[in-house]
C-alpha atoms as a PDB file:
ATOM      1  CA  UNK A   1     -12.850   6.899 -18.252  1.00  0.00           C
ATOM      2  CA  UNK A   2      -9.898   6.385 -19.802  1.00  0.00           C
ATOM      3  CA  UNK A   3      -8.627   3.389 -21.708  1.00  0.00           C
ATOM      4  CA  UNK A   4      -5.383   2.544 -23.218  1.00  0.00           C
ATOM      5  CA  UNK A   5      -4.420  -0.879 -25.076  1.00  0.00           C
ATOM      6  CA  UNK A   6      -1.383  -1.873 -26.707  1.00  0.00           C
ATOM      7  CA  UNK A   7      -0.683   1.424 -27.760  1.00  0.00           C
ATOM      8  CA  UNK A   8       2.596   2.227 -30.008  1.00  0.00           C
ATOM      9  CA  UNK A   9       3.053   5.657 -31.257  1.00  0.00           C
ATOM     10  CA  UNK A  10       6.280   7.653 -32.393  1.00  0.00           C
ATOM     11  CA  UNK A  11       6.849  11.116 -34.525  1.00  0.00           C
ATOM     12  CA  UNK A  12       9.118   8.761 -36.412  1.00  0.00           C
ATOM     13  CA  UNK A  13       8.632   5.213 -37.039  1.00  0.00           C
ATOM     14  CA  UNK A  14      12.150   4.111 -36.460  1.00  0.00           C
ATOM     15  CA  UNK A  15      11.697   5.896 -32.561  1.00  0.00           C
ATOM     16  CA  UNK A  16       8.946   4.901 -30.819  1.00  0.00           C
ATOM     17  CA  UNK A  17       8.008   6.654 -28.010  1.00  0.00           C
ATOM     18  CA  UNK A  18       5.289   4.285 -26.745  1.00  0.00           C
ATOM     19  CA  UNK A  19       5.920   0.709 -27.276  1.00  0.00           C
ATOM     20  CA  UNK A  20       2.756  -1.642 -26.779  1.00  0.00           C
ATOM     21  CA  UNK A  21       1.580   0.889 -23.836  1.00  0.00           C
ATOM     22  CA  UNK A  22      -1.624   0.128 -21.585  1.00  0.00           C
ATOM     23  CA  UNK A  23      -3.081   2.147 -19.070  1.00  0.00           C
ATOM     24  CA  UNK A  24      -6.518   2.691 -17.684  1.00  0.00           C
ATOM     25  CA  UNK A  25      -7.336   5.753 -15.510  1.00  0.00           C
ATOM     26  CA  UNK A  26     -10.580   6.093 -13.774  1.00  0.00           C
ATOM     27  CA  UNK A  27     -13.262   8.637 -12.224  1.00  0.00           C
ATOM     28  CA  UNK A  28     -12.395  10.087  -8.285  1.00  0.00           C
ATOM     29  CA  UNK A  29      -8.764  10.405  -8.696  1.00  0.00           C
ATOM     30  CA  UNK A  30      -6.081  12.635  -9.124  1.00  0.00           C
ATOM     31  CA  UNK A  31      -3.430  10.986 -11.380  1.00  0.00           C
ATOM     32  CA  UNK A  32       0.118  12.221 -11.433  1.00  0.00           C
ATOM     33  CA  UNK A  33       2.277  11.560 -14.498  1.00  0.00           C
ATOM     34  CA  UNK A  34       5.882  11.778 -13.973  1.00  0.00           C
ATOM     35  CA  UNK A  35       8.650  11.178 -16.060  1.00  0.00           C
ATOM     36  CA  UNK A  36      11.831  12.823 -17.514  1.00  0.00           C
ATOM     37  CA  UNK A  37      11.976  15.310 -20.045  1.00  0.00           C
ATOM     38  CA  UNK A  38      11.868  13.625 -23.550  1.00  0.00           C
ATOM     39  CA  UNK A  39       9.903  10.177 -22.356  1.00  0.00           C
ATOM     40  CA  UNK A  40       6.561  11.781 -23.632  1.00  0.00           C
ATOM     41  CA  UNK A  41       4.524  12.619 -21.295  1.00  0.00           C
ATOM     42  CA  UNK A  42       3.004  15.374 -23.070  1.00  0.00           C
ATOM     43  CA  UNK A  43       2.720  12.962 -26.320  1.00  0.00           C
ATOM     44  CA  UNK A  44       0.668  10.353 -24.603  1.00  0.00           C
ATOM     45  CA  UNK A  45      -1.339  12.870 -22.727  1.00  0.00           C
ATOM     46  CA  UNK A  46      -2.121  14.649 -26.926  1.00  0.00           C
ATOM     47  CA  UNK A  47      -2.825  11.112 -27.898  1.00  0.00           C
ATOM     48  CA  UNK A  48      -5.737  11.149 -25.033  1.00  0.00           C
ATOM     49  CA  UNK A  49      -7.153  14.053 -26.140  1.00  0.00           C
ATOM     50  CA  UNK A  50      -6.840  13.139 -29.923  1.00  0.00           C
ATOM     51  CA  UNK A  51      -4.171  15.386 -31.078  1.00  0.00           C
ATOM     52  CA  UNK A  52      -2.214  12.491 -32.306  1.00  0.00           C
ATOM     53  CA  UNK A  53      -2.868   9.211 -33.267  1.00  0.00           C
ATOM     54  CA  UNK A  54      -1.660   5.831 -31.868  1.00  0.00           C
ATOM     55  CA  UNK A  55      -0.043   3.930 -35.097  1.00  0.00           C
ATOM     56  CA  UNK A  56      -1.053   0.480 -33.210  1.00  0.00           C
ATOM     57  CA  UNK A  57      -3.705  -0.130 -29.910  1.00  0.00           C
ATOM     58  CA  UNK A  58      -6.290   2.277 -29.443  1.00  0.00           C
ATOM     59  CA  UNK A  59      -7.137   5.207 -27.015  1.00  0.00           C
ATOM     60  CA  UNK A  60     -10.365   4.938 -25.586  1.00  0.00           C
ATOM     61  CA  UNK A  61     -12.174   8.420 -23.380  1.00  0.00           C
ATOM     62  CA  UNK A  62     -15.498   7.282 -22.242  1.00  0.00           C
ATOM     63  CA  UNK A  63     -16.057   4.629 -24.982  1.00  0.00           C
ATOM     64  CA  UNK A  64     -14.877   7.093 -27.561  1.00  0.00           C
ATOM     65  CA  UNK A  65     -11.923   6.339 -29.892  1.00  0.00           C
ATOM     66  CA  UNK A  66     -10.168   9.572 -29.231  1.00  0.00           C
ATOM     67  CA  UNK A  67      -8.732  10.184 -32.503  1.00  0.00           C
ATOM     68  CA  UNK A  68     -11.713  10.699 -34.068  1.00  0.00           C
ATOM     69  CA  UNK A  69     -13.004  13.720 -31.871  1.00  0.00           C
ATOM     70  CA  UNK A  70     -16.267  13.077 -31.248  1.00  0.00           C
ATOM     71  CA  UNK A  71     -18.049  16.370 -30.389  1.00  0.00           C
ATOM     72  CA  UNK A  72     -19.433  13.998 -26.910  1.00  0.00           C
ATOM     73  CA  UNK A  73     -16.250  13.339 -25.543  1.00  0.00           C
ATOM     74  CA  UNK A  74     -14.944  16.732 -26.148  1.00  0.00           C
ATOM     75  CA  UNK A  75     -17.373  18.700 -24.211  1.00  0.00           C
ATOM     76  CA  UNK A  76     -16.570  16.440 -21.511  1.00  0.00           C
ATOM     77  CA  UNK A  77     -12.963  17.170 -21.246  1.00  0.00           C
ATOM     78  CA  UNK A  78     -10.567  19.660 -20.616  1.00  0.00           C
ATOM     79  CA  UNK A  79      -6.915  20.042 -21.675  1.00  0.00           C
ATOM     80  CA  UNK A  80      -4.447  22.830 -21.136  1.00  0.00           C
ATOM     81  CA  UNK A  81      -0.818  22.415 -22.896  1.00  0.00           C
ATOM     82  CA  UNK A  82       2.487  23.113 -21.156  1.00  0.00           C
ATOM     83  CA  UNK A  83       2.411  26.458 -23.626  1.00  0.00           C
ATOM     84  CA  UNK A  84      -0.352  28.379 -23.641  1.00  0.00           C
ATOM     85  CA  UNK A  85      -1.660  31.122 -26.198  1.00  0.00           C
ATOM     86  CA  UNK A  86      -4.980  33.362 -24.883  1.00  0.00           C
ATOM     87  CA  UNK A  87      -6.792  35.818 -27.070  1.00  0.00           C
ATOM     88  CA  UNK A  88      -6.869  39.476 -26.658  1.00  0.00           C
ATOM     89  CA  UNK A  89     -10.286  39.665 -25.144  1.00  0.00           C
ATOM     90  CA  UNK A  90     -11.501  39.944 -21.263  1.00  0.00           C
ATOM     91  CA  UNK A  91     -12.269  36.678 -19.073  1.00  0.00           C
ATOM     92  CA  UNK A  92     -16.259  37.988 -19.482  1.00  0.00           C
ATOM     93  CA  UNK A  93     -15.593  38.189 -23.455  1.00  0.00           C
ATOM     94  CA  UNK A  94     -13.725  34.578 -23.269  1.00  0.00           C
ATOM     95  CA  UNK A  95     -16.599  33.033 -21.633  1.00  0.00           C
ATOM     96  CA  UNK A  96     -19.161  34.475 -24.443  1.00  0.00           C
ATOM     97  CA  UNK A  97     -17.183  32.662 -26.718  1.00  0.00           C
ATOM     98  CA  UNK A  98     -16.158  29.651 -25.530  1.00  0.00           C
ATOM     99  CA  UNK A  99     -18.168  28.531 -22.618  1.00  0.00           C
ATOM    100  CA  UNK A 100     -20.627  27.520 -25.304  1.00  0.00           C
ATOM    101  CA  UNK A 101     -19.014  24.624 -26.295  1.00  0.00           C
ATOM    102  CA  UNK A 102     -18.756  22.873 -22.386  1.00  0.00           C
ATOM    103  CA  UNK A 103     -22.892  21.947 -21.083  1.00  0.00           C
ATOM    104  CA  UNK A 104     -22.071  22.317 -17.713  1.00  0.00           C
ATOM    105  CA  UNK A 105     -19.462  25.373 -17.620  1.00  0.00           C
ATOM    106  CA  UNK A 106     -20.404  27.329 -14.600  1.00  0.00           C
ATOM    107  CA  UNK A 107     -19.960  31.029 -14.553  1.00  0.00           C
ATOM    108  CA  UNK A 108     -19.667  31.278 -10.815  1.00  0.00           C
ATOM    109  CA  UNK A 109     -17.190  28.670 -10.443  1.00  0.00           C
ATOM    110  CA  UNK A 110     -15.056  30.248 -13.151  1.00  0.00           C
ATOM    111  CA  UNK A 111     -15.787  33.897 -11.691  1.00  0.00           C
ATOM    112  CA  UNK A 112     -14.616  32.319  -8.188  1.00  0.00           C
ATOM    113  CA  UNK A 113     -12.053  30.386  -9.279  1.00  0.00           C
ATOM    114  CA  UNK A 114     -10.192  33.386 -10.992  1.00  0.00           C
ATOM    115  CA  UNK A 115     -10.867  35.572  -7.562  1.00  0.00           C
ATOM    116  CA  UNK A 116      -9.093  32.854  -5.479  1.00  0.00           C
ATOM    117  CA  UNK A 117      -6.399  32.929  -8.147  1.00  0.00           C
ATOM    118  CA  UNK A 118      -5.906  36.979  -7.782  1.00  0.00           C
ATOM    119  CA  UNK A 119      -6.726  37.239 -11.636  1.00  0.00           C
ATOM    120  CA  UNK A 120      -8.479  40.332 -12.486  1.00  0.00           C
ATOM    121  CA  UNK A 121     -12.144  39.051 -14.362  1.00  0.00           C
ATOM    122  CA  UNK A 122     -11.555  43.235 -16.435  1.00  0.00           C
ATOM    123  CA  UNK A 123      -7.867  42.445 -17.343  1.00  0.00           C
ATOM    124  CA  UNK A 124      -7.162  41.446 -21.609  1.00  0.00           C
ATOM    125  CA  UNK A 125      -5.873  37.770 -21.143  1.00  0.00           C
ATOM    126  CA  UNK A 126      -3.258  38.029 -23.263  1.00  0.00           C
ATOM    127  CA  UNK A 127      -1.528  41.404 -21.569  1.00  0.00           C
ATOM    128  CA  UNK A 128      -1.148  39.137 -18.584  1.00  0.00           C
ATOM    129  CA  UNK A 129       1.838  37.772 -17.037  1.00  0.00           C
ATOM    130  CA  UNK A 130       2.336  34.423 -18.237  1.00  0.00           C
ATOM    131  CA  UNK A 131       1.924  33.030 -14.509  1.00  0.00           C
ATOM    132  CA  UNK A 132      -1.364  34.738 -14.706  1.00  0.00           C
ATOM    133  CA  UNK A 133      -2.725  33.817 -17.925  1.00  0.00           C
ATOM    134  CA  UNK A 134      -1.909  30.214 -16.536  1.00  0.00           C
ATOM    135  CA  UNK A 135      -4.286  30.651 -13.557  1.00  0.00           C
ATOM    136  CA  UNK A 136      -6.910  32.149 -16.168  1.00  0.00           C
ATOM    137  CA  UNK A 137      -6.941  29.340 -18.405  1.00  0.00           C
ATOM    138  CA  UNK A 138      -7.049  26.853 -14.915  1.00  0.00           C
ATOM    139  CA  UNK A 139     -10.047  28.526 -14.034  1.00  0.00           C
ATOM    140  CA  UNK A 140     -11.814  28.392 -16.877  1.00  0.00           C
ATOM    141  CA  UNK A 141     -11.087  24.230 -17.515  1.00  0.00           C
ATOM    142  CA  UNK A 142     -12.190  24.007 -13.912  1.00  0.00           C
ATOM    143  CA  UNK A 143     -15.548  25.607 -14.442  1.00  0.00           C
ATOM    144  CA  UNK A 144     -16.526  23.702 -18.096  1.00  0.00           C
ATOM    145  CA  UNK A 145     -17.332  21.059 -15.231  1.00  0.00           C
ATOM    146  CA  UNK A 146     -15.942  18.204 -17.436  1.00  0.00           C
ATOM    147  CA  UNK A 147     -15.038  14.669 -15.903  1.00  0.00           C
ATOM    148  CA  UNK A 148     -11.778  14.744 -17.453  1.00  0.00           C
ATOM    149  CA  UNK A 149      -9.681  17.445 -17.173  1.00  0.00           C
ATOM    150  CA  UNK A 150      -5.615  17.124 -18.319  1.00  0.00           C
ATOM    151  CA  UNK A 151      -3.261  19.384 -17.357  1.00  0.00           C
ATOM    152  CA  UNK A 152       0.554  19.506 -18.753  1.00  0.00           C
ATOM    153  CA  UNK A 153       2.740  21.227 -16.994  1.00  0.00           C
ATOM    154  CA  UNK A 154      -0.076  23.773 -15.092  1.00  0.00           C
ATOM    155  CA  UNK A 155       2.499  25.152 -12.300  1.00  0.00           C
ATOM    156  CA  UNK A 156       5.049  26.151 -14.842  1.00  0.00           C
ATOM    157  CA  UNK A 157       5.346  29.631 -14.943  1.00  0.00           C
ATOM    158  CA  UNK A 158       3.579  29.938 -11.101  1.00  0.00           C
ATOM    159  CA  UNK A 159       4.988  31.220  -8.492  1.00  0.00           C
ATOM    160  CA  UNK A 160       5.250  29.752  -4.806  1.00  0.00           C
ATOM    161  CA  UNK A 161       2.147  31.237  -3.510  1.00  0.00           C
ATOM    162  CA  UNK A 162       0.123  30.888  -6.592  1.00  0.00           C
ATOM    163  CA  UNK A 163       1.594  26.807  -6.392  1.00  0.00           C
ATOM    164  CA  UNK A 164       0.118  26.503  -2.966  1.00  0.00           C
ATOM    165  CA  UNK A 165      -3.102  28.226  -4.702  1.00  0.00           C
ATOM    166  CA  UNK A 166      -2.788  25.379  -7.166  1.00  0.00           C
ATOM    167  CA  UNK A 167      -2.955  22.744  -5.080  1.00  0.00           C
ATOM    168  CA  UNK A 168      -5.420  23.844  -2.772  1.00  0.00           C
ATOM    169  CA  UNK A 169      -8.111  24.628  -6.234  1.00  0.00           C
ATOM    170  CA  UNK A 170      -7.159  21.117  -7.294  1.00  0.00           C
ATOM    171  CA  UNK A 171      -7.708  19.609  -4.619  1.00  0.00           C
ATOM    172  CA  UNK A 172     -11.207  20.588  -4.114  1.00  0.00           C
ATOM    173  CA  UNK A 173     -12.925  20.436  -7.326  1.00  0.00           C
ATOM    174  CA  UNK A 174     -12.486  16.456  -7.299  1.00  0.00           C
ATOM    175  CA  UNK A 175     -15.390  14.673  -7.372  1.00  0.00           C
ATOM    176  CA  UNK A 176     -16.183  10.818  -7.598  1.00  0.00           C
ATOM    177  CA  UNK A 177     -17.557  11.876 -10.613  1.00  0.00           C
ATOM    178  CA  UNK A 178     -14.303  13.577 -12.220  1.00  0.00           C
ATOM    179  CA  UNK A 179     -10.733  12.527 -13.387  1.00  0.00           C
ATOM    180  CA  UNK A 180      -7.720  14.867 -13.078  1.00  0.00           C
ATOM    181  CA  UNK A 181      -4.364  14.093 -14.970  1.00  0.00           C
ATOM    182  CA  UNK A 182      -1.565  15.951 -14.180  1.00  0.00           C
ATOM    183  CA  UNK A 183       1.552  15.290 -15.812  1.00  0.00           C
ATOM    184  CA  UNK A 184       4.750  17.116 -14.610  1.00  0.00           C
ATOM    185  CA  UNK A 185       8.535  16.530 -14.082  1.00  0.00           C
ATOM    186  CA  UNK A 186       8.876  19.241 -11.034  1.00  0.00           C
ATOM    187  CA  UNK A 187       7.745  16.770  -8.864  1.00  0.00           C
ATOM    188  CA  UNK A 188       7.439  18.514  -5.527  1.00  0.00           C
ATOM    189  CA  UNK A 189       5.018  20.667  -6.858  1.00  0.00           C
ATOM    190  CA  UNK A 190       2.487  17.694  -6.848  1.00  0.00           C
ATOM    191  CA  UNK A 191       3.796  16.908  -2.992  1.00  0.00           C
ATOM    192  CA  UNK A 192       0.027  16.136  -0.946  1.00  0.00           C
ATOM    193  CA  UNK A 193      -1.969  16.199  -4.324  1.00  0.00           C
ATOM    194  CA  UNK A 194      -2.099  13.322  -6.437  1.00  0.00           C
ATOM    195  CA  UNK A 195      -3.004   9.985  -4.454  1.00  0.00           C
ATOM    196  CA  UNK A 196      -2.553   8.054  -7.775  1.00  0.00           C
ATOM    197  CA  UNK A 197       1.084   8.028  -8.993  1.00  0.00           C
ATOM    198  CA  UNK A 198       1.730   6.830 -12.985  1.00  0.00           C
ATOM    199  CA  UNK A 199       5.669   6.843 -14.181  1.00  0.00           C
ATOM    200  CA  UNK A 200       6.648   7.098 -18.088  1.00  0.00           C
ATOM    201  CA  UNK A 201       9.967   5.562 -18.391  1.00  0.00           C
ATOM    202  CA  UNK A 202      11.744   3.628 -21.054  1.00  0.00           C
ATOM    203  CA  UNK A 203       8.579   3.965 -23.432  1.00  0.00           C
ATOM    204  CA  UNK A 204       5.644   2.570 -20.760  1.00  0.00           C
ATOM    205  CA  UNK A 205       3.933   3.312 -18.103  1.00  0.00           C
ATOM    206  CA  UNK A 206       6.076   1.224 -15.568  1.00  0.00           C
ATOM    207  CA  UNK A 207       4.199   2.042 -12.546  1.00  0.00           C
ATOM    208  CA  UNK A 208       0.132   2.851 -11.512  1.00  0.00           C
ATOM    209  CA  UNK A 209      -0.289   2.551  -8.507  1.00  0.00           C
ATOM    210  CA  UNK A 210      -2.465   4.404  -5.413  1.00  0.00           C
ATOM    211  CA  UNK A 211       0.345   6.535  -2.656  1.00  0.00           C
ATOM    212  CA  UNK A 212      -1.413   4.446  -0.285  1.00  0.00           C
ATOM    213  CA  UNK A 213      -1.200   0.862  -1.959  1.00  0.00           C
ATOM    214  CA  UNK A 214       3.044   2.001  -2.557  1.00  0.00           C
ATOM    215  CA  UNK A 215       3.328   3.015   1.383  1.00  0.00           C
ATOM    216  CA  UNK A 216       2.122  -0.532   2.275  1.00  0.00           C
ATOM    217  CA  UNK A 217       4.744  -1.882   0.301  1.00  0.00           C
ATOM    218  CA  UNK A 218       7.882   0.534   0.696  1.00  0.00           C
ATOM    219  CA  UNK A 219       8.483   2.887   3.648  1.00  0.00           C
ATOM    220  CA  UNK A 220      10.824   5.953   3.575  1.00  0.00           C
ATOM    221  CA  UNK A 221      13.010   6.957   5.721  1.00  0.00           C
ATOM    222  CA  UNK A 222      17.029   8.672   6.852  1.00  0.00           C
ATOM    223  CA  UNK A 223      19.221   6.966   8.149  1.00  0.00           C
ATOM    224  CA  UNK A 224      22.901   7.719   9.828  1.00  0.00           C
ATOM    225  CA  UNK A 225      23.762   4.500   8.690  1.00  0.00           C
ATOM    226  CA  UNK A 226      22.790   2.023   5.969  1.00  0.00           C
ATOM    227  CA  UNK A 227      25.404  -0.743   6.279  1.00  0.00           C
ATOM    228  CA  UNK A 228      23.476  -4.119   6.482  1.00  0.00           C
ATOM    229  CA  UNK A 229      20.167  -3.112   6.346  1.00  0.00           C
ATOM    230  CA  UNK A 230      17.794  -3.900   3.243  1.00  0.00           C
ATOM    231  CA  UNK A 231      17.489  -0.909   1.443  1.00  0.00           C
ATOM    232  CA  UNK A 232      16.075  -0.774  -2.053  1.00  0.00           C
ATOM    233  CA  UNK A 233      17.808   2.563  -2.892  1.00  0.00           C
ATOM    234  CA  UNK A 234      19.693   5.382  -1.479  1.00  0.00           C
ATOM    235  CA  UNK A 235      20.700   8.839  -1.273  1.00  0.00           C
ATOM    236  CA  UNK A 236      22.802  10.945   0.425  1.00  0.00           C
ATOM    237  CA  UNK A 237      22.072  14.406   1.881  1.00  0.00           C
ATOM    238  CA  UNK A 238      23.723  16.914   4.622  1.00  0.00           C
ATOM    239  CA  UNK A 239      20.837  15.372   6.862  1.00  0.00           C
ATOM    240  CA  UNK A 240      22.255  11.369   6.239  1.00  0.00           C
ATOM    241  CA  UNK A 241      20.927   8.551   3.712  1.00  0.00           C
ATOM    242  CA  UNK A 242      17.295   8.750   2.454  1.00  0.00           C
ATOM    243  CA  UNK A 243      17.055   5.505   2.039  1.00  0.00           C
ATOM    244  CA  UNK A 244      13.368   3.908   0.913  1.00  0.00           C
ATOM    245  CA  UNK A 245      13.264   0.123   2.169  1.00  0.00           C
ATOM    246  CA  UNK A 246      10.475  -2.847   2.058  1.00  0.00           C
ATOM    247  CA  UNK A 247       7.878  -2.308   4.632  1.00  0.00           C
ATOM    248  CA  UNK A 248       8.147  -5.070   6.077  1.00  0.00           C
ATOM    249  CA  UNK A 249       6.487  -4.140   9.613  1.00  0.00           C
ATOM    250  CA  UNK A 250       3.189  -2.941   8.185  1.00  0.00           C
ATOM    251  CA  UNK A 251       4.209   0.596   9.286  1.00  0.00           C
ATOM    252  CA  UNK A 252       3.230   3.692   7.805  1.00  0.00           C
ATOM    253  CA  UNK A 253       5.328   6.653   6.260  1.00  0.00           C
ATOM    254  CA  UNK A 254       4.843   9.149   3.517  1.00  0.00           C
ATOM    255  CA  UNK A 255       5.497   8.619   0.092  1.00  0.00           C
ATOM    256  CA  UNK A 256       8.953  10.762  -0.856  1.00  0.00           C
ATOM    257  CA  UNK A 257       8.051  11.153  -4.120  1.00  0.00           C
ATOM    258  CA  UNK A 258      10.836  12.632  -5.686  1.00  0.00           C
ATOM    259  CA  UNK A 259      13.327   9.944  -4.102  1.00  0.00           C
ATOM    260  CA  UNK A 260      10.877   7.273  -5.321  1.00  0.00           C
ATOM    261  CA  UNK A 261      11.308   8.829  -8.600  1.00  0.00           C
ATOM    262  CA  UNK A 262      14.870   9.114  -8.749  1.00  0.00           C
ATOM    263  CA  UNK A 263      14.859   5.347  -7.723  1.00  0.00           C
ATOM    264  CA  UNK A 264      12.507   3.837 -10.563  1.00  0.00           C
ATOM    265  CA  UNK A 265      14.304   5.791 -13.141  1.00  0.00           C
ATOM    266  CA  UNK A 266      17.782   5.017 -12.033  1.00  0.00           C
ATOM    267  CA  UNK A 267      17.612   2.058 -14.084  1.00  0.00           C
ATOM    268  CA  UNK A 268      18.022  -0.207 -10.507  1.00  0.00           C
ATOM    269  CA  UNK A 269      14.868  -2.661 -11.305  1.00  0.00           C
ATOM    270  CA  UNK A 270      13.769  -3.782  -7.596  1.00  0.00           C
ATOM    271  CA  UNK A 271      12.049  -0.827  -6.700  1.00  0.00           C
ATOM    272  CA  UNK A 272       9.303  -1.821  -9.330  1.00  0.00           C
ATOM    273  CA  UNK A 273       9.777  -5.327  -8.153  1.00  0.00           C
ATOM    274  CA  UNK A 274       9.289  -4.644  -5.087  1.00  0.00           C
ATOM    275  CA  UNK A 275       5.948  -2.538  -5.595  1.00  0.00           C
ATOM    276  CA  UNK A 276       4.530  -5.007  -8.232  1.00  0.00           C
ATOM    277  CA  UNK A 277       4.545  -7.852  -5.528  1.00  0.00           C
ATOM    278  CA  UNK A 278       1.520  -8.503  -3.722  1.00  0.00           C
ATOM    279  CA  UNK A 279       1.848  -7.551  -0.071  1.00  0.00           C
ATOM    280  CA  UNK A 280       0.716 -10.896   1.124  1.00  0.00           C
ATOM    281  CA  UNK A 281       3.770 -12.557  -0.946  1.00  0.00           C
ATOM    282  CA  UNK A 282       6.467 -10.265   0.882  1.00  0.00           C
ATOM    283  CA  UNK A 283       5.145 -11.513   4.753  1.00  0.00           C
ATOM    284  CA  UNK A 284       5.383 -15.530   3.526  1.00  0.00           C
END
C-alpha cells in the first residue's frame, strides 16, 4: 500500500524534518499517527499524497512514486487537510463535479454517510459551520471508495457527539481491502479506533506497532505506590501513579494511549526498548 525508504525531506535544507525515514503501511488497518505539533506529521502525510517531494528515498502508494501523481493512484486515494476550503455549491452539485474523478464513489454511501453525520444533503457547503463542512468533506472521501484514505486532523473543529459519530463511521467502512491514516495530536479522540499505532518523534517514525502486539509487551496500570516496582514510566494524578510497566505475566490491559505517548516522547528511551524487544527475549 504504502511504502517509505530512506526518506529525508525538509522546507529547508539545513532542517530536516525527516531524516532517512522508513515506514510501510498496509491494507485492513487503521493507522494512527501521533506526534507533537511541529514534528511533521502533516508533512510526511503531503509527501504520501505527492504534495511534496522527498529530497532523498522515495515514497511509494501502490507501486506508484507519489510525487509524480499518477492519475491511478489518485483515484484510489483520499486526503482531507487539517484546513479545509469547500465551494459554494450543494453536496448534490459537489458530487456532479467531483465524484467523477473517484471509479467507485458511491452516491448512497455518501448520501448516508452525510445523514448519519446530521449534514443537510440541500445546505451550500461553504455557509456551513466549520464542524459541519468537516463531516461533509468525511463523507464524501468515505464514499470515493478508495483503499487509501488520509485524514489530518478530521475531529478538529467536531464536537463531542459528532467525535463519537467519527469514530463509529470510521470504524465501519474498514475493509481488508482499505487503509485508513489518521494523523492527530488530540490523542483521546482516536481512544478504541486505531489498532495500529505509528509515533513521529525526533524526525522518524520511532514506533509501528499493532495495540495488541504493545499490550503483550507493556501493561498499564495505577498504582498507590510505585516504590520498588519496575516501572518504565510514571505519572501522577488525584487517582495515584499511572504507571505503564513490562508485562511480564502475559496479562492483558488496555493500551493508555496518551500516557504511552507522553512516555515515548519524554525523551526516557526504555519505553521503545522495551516494545522493540521480542516478547520471547523478555521471559528468558
Amino acid at each position: 500500500m504504502i511504502h517509505i525508504q530512506n526518506l529525508s525531506f525538509g522546507y529547508s535544507r539545513r532542517l530536516p524534518l525527516f531524516r532517512n525515514l522508513n515506514l510501510t503501511l498496509r491494507q485492513g488497518h487503521i493507522y494512527g499517527l501521533f506526534g507533537k505539533n511541529g514534528a511533521g506529521k502533516s508533512t510526511l502525510l503531503k509527501n504520501m499524497v505527492g504534495l511534496v517531494f522527498p529530497q532523498e528515498g522515495s515514497c511509494q502508494v501502490n507501486g506508484y512514486e507519489a510525487s509524480k501523481r499518477y492519475p491511478a493512484m489518485l483515484e484510489d486515494l483520499f486526503f482531507i487537510p487539517e484546513e479545509i476550503y469547500l465551494p459554494a455549491l450543494t453536496a448534490r452539485q459537489f458530487v456532479a463535479s467531483t465524484a467523477l474523478f473517484y471509479p467507485r464513489f458511491s452516491e448512497a454511501d455518501f448520501y448516508r454517510c452525510l445523514s448519519e453525520f446530521d449534514v443537510p444533503q440541500d445546505a451550500v457547503l461553504d455557509k456551513l459551520s466549520y464542524g459541519q463542512q468537516k463531516k461533509a468533506i468525511i463523507a464524501f472521501g468515505l464514499a470515493t471508495n478508495a483503499s487509501l484514505l488520509l485524514l489530518d486532523e478530521p475531529t478538529n473543529g467536531l464536537d463531542i457527539p459528532s467525535k463519537v459519530q467519527f469514530r463509529r463511521v470510521i470504524a465501519s467502512a474498514l475493509t481488508e481491502d482499505r487503509c485508513i491514516v489518521i494523523s492527530t495530536h488530540q490523542v483521546r479522540d482516536l481512544d478504541s479506533l486505531i489498532d495500529t499505532l505509528l509515533v513521529l518523534h525526533d524526525r522518524n517514525i520511532v514506533l509501528n506497532q499493532s495495540l495488541d502486539a504493545i499490550s503483550e509487551k507493556i501493561t498499564f496500570t495505577t498504582l498507590a505506590e510505585s516504590e520498588g516496582m519496575d516501572v518504565l514510566y510514571q505519572e501522577e494524578s488525584l487517582r495515584g501513579r499511572h504507571v505503564i510497566q513490562p508485562n511480564l505475566t502475559g496479562s492483558y490491559s488496555k493500551v493508555d494511549l496518551e500516557l504511552l505517548f507522553n512516555a515515548i516522547t519524554s525523551g526516557d528511551k526504555s519505553i521503545i526498548q522495551t516494545l522493540h524487544t521480542p516478547v520471547y527475549e523478555k521471559s528468558v
